[in-house]
Protein backbone atom coordinates (compact mmCIF):
# COMPACT_ATOMS: atom_id res chain seq x y z
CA UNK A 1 80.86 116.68 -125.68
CA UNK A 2 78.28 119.32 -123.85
CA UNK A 3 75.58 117.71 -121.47
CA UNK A 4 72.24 119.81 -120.97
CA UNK A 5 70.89 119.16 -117.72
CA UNK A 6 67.53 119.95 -116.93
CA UNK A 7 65.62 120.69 -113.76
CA UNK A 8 62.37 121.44 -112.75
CA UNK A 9 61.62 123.78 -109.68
CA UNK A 10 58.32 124.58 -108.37
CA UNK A 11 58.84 127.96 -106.04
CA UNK A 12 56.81 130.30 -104.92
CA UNK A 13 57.81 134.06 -106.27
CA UNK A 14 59.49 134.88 -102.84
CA UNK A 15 61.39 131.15 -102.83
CA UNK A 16 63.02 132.39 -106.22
CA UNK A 17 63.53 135.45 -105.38
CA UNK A 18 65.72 134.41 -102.57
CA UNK A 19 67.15 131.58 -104.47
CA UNK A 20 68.67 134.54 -107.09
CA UNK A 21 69.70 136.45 -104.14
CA UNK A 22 71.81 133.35 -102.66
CA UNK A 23 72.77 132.43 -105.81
CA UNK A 24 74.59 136.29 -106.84
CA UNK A 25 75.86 135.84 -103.51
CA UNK A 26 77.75 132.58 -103.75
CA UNK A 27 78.88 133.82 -107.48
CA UNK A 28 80.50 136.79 -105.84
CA UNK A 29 82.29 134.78 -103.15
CA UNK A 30 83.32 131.95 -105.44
CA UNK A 31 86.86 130.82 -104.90
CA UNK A 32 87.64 130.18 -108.96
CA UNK A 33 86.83 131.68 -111.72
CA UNK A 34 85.40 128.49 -113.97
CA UNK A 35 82.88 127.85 -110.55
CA UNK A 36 82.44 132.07 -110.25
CA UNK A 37 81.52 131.40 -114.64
CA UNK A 38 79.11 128.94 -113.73
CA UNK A 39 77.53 130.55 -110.83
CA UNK A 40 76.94 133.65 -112.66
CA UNK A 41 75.12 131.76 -115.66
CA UNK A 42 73.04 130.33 -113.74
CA UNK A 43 71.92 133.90 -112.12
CA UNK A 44 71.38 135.20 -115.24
CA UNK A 45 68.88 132.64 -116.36
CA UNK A 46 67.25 132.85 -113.01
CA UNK A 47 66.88 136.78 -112.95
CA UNK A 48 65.65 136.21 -116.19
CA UNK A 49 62.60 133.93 -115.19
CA UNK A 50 61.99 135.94 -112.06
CA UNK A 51 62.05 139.55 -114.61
CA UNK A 52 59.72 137.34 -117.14
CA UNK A 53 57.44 136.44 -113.60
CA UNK A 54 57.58 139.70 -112.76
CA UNK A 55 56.32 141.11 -116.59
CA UNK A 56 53.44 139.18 -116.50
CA UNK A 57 51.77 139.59 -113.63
């Protein structure tokens, strides 16, 4: 069974840009692969809301 998990954020541009930075950097430093997985995911979608931020301002 998959749980979806939702949260809600509100950042400033600069607080999510750091919170993508920190996040890439615990991702690279993670000590197994399923938390490294995770980490990683969750970067993607972030960079991804940050790029889409970015696009239409």
């Amino acid at each position: 069974m998959h749980n979806t998990l939702y949260v809600i954020l509100k950042l400033t541009e600069f607080e999510l840009a750091d919170l993508v930075g920190y996040v890439a950097a615990e991702a690279n430093h993670a000590k197994n692969p399923q938390d490294e997985d995770d980490l990683s995911n969750i970067f993607e979608y972030l960079e991804g809301v940050e790029s889409s931020i970015k696009f239409k301002a």
